[in-house]
N, C-alpha and C. Protein backbone atom coordinates (compact mmCIF):
# COMPACT_ATOMS: atom_id res chain seq x y z
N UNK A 1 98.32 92.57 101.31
CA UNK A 1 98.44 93.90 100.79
C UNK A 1 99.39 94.66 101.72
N UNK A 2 100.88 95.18 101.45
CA UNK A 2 101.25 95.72 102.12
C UNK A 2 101.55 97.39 101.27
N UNK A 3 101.14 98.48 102.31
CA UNK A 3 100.93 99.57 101.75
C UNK A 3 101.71 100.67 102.92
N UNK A 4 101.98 101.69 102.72
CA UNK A 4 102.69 102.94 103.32
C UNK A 4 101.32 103.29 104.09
N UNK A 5 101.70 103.42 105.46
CA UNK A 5 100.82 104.06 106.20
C UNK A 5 99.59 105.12 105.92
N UNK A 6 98.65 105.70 105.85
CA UNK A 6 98.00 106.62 105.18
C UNK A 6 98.26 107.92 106.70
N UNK A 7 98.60 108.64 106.05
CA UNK A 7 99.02 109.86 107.59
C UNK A 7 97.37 110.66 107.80
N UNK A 8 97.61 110.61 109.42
CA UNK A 8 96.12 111.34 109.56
C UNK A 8 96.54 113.03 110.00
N UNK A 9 97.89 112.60 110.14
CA UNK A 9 98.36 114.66 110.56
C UNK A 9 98.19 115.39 108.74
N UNK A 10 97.49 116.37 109.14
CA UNK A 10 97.39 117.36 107.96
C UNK A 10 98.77 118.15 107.25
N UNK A 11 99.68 118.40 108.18
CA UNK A 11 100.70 119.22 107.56
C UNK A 11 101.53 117.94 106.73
N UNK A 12 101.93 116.80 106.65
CA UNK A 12 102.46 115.73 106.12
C UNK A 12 102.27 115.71 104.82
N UNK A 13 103.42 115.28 103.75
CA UNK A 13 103.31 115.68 102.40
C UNK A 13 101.94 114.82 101.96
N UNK A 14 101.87 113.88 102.04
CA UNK A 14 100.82 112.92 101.01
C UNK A 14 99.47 113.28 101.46
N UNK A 15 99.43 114.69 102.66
CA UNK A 15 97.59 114.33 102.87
C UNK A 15 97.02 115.77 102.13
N UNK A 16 98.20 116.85 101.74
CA UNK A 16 96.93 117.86 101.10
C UNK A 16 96.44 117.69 100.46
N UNK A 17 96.23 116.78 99.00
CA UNK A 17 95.26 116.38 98.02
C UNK A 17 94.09 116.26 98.80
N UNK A 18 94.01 114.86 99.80
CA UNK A 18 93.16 114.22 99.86
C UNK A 18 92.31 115.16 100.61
N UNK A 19 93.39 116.38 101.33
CA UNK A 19 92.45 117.51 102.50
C UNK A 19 91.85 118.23 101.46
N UNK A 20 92.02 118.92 99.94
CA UNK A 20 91.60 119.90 99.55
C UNK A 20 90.46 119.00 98.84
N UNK A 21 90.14 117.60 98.17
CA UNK A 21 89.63 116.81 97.95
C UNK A 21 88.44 116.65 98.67
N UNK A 22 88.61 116.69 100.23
CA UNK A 22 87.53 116.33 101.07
C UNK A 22 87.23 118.25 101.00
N UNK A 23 88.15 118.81 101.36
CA UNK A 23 87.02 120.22 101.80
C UNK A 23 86.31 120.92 100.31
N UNK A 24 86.78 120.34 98.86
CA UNK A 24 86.06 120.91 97.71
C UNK A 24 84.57 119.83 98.11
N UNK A 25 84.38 119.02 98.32
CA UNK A 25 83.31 118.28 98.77
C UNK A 25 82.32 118.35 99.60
N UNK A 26 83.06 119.65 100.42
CA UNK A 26 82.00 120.27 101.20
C UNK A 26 82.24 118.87 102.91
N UNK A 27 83.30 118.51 102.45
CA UNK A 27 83.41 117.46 104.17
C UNK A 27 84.93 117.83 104.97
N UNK A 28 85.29 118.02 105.88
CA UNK A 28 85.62 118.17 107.23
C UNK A 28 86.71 117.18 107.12
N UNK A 29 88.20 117.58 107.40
CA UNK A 29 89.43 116.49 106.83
C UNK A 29 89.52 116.10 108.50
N UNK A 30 88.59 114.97 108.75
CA UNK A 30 88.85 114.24 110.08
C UNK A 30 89.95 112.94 109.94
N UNK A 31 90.60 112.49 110.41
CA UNK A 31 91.35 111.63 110.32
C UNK A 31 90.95 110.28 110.17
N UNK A 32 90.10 110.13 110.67
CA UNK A 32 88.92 108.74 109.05
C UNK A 32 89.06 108.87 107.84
N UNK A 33 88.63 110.17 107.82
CA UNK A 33 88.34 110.44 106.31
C UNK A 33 89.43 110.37 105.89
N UNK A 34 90.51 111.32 106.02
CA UNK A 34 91.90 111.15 105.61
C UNK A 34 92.51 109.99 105.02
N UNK A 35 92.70 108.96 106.19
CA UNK A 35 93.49 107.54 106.19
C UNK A 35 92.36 106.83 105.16
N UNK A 36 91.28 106.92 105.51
CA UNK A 36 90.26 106.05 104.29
C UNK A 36 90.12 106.37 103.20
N UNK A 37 90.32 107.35 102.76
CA UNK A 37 90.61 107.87 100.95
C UNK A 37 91.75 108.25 100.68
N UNK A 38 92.92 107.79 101.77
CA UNK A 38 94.48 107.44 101.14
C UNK A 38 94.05 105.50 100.89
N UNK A 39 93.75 105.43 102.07
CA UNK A 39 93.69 103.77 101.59
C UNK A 39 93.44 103.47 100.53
N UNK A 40 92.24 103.95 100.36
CA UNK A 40 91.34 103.23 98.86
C UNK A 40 92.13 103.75 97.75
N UNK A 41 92.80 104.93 97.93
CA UNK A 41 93.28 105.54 96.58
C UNK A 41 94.83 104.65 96.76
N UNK A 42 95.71 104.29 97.47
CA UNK A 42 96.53 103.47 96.89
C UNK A 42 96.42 102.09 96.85
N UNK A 43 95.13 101.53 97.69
CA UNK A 43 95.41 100.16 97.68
C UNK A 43 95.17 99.57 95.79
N UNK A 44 94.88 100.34 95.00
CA UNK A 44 94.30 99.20 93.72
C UNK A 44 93.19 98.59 93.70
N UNK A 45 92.74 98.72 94.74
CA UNK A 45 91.52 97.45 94.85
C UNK A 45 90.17 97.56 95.63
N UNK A 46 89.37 96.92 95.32
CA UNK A 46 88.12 97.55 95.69
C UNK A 46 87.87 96.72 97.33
N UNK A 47 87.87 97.13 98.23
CA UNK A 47 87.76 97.21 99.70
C UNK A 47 86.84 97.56 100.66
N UNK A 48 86.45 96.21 101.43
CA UNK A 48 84.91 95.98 102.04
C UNK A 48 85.25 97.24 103.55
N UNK A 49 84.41 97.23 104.01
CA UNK A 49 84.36 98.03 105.15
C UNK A 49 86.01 97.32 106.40
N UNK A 50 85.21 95.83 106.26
CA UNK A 50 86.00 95.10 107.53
C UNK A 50 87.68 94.96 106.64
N UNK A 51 87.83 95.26 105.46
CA UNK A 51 89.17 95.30 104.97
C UNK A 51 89.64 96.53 105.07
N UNK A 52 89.16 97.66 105.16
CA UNK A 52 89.91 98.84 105.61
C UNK A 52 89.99 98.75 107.41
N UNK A 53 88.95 98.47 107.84
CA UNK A 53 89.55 98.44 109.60
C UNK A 53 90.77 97.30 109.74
N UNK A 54 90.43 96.26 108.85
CA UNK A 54 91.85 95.23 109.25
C UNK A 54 93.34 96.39 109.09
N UNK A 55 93.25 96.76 107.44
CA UNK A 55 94.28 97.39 107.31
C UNK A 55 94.75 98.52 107.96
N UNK A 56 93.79 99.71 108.36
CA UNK A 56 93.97 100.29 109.01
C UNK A 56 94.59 100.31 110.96
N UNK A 57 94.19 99.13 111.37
CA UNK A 57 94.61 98.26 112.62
C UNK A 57 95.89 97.77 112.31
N UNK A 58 96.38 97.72 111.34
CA UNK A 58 97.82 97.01 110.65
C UNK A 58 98.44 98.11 110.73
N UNK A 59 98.58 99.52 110.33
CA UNK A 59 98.74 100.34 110.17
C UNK A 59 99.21 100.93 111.38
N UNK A 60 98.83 100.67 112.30
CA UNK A 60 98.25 101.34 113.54
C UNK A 60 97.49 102.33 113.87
N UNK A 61 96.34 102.65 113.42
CA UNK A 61 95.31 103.25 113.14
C UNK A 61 94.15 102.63 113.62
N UNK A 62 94.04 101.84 114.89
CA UNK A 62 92.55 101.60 115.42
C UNK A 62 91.20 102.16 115.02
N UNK A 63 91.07 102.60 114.06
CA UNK A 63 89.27 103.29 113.79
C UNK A 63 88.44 102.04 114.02
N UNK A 64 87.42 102.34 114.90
CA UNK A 64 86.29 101.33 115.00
C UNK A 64 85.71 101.28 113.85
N UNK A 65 84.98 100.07 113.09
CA UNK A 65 84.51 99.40 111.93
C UNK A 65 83.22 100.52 112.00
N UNK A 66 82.49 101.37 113.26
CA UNK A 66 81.42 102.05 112.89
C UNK A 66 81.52 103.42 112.36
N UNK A 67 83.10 103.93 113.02
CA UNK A 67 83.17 105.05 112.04
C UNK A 67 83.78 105.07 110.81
N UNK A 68 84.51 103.62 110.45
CA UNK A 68 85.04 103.15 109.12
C UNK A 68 83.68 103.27 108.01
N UNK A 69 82.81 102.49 108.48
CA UNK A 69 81.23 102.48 107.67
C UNK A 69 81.15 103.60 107.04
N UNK A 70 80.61 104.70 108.25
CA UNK A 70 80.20 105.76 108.36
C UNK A 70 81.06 106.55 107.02
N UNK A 71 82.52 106.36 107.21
CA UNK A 71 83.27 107.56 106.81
C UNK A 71 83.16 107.25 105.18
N UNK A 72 83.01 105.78 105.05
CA UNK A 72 83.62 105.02 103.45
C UNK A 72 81.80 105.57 102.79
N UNK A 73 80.39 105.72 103.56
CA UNK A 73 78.95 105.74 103.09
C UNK A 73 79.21 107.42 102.61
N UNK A 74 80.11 108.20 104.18
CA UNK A 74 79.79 109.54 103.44
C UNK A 74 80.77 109.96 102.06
N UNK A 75 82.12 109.10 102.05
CA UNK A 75 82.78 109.33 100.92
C UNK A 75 82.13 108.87 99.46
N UNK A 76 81.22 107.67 99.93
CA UNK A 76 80.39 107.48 98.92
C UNK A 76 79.12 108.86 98.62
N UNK A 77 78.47 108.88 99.30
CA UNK A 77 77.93 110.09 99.11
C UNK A 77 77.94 111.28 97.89
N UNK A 78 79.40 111.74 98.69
CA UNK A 78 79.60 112.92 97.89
C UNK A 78 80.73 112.53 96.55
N UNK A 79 80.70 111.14 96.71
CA UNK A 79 81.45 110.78 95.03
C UNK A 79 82.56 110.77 94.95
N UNK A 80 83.64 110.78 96.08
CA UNK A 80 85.08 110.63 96.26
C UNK A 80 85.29 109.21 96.43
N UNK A 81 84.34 108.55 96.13
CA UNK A 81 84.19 106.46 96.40
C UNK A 81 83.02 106.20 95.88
N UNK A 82 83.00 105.07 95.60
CA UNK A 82 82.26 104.40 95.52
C UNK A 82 81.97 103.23 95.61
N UNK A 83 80.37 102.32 95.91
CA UNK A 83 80.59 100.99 96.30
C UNK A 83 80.11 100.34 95.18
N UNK A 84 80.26 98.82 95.57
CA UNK A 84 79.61 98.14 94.84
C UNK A 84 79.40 96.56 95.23
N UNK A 85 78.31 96.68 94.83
CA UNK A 85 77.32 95.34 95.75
C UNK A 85 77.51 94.36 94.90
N UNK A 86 77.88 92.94 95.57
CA UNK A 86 78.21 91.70 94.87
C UNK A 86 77.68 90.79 96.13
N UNK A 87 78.08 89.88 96.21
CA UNK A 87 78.30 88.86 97.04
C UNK A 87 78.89 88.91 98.25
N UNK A 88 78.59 88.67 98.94
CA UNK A 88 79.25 89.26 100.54
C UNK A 88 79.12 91.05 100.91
N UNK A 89 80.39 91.69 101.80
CA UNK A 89 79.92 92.88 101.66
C UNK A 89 80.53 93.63 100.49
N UNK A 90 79.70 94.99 100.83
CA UNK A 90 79.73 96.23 99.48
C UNK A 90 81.31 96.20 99.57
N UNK A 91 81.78 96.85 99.01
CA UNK A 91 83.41 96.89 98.35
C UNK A 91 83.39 98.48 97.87
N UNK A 92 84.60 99.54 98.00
CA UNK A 92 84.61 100.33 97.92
C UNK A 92 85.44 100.64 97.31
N UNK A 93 85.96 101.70 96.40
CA UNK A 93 86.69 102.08 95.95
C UNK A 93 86.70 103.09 95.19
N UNK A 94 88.24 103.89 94.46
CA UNK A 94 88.34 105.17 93.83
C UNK A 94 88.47 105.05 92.53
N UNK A 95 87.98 106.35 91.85
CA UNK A 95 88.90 105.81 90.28
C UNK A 95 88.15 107.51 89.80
N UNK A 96 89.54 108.54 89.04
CA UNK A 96 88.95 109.77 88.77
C UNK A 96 88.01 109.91 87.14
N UNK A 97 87.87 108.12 87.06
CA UNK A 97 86.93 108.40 85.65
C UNK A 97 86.47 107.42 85.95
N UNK A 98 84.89 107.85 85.25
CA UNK A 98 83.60 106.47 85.46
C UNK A 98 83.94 104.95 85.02
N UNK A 99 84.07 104.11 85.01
CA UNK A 99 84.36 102.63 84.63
C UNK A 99 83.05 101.79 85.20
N UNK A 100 83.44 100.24 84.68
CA UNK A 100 82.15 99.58 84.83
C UNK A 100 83.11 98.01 85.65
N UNK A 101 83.05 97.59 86.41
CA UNK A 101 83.34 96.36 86.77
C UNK A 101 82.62 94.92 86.69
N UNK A 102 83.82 93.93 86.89
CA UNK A 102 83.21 92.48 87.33
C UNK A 102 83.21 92.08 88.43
N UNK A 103 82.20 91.32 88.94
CA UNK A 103 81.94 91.05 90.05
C UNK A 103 82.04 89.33 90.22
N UNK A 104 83.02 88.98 90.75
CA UNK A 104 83.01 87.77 90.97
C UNK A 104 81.60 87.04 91.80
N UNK A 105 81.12 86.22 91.50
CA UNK A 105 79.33 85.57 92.48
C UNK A 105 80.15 84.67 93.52
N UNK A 106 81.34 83.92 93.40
CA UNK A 106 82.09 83.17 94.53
C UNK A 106 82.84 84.07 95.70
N UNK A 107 83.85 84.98 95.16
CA UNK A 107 84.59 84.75 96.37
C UNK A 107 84.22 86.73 96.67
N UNK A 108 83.21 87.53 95.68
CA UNK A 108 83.24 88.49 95.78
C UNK A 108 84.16 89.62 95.60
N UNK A 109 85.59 89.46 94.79
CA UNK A 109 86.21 89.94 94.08
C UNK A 109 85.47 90.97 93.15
N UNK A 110 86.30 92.06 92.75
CA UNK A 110 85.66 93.03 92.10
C UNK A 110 86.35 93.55 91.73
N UNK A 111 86.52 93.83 89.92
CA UNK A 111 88.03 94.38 89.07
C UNK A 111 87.10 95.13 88.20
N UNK A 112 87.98 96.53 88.12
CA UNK A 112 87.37 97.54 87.07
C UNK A 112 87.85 96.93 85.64
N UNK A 113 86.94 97.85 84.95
CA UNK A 113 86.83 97.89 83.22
C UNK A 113 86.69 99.00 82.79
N UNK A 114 87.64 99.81 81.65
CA UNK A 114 87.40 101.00 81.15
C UNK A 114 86.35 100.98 80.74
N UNK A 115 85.84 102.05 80.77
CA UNK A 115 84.09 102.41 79.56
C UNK A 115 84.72 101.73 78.40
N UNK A 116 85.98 102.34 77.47
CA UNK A 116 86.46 101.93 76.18
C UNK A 116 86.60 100.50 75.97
N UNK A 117 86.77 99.79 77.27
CA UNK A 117 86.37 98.34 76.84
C UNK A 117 85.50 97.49 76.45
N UNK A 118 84.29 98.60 77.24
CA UNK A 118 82.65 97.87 76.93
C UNK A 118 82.13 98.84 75.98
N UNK A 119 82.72 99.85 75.25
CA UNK A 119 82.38 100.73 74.17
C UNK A 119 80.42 99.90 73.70
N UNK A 120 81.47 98.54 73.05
CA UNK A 120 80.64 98.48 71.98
C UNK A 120 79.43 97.52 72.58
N UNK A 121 79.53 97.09 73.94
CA UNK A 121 78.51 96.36 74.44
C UNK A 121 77.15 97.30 75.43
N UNK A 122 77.97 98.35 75.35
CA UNK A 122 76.92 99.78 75.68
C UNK A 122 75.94 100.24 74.73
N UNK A 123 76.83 100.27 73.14
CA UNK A 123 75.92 100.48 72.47
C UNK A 123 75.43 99.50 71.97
N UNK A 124 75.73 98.17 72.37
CA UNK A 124 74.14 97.10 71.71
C UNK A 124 73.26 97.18 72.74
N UNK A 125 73.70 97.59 74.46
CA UNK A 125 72.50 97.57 75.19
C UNK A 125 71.71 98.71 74.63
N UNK A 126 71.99 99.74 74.55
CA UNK A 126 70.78 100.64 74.07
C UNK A 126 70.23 100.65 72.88
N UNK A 127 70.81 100.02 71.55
CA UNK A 127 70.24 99.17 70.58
C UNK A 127 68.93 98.19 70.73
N UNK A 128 69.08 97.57 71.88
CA UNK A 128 68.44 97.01 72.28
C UNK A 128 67.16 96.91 73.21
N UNK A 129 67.92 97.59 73.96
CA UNK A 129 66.47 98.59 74.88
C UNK A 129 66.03 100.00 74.66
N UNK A 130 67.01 100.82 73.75
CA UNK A 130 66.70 101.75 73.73
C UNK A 130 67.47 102.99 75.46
N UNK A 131 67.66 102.26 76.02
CA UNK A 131 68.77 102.96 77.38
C UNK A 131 69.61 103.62 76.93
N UNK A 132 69.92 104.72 77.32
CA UNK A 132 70.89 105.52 77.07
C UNK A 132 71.40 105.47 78.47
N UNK A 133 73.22 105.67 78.82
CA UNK A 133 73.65 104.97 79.86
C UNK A 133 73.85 106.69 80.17
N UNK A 134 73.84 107.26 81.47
CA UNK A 134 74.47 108.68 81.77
C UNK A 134 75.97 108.85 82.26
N UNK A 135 76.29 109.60 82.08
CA UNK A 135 77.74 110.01 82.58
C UNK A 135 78.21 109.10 83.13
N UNK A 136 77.19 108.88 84.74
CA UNK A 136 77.90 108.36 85.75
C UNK A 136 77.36 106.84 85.60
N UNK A 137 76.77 106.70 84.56
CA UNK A 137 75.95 105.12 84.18
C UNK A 137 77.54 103.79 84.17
N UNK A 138 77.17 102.97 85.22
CA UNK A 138 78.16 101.77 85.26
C UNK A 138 77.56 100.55 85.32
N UNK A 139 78.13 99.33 84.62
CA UNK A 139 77.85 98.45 84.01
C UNK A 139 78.74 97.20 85.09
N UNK A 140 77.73 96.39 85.77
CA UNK A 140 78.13 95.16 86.59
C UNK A 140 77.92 94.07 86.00
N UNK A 141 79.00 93.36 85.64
CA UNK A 141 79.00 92.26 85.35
C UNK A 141 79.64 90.88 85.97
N UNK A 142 78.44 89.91 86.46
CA UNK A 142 78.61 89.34 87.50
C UNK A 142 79.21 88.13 86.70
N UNK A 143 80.10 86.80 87.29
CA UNK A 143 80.29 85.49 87.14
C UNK A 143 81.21 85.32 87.48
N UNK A 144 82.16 84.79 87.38
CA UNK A 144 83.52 83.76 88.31
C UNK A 144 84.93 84.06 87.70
N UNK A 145 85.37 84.70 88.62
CA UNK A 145 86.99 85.03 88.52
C UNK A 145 87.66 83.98 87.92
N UNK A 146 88.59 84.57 87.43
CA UNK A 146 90.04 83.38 87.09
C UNK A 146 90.44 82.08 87.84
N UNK A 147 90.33 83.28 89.17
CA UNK A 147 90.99 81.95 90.15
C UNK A 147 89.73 80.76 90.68
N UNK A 148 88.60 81.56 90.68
CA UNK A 148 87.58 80.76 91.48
C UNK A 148 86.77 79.78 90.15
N UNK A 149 87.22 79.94 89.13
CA UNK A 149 86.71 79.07 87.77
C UNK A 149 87.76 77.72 87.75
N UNK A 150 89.18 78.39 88.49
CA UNK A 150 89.73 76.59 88.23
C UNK A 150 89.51 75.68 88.80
């Protein structure tokens, strides 16, 4: 994955979103926070704790893996991320509308799915059980990637 640095200075064009982002959230634009919700928001991809300290160390951005945790649990928190538990560790990532992913059981890979894709498998689950899914209701669906099926 090679990506544009994520800037932790505030006056720099690419960080006021992510500053007015963190302070509508009610959190404090520390330079964790910063570089870790530029990461996730350009990398594409959903990203374990120890894959943002690698990248961020690539970067040149040393953050220790405990305030990486810390910063990716409180961005989860307040809903600027989110994780998701598969196989190995949680995996994190952005997206400004609810979706439902797959979860690879081998290598722990994890690729979103529009709601509009699982439209109609939402409404046979609640056909079925009677569940009604909420707003923020997301749908994991676990089994074996492309690559890890050949």
């Amino acid at each position: 994955m090679t990506m544009t640095p994520p800037s932790a200075h505030p006056g720099e064009a690419t960080v006021p979103d992510h500053s007015v982002l963190l302070r509508r959230h009610g959190l404090r634009c520390t330079p964790a926070r910063l570089c870790a919700l530029r990461l996730l928001s350009v990398s594409g991809e959903h990203l374990s704790c120890t894959d943002v300290c690698t990248e961020l160390r690539r970067l040149g951005l040393p953050f220790d893996q405990a305030t990486v945790y810390r910063t990716l649990e409180t961005l989860t928190d307040v809903g600027l991320a989110h994780a998701v538990h598969g196989p190995g560790p949680k995996r994190y990532g952005v997206s400004p509308v609810p979706h439902h992913h797959t979860v690879c059981e081998e290598c722990g890979r994890v690729q979103d799915l529009a709601i509009a894709d699982m439209r109609e498998a939402v409404e046979r689950i609640t056909e079925l059980t009677g569940l009604r899914a909420g707003a923020g209701g997301s749908l994991l669906l676990y089994g074996r990637c492309a690559q890890c099926s050949e």
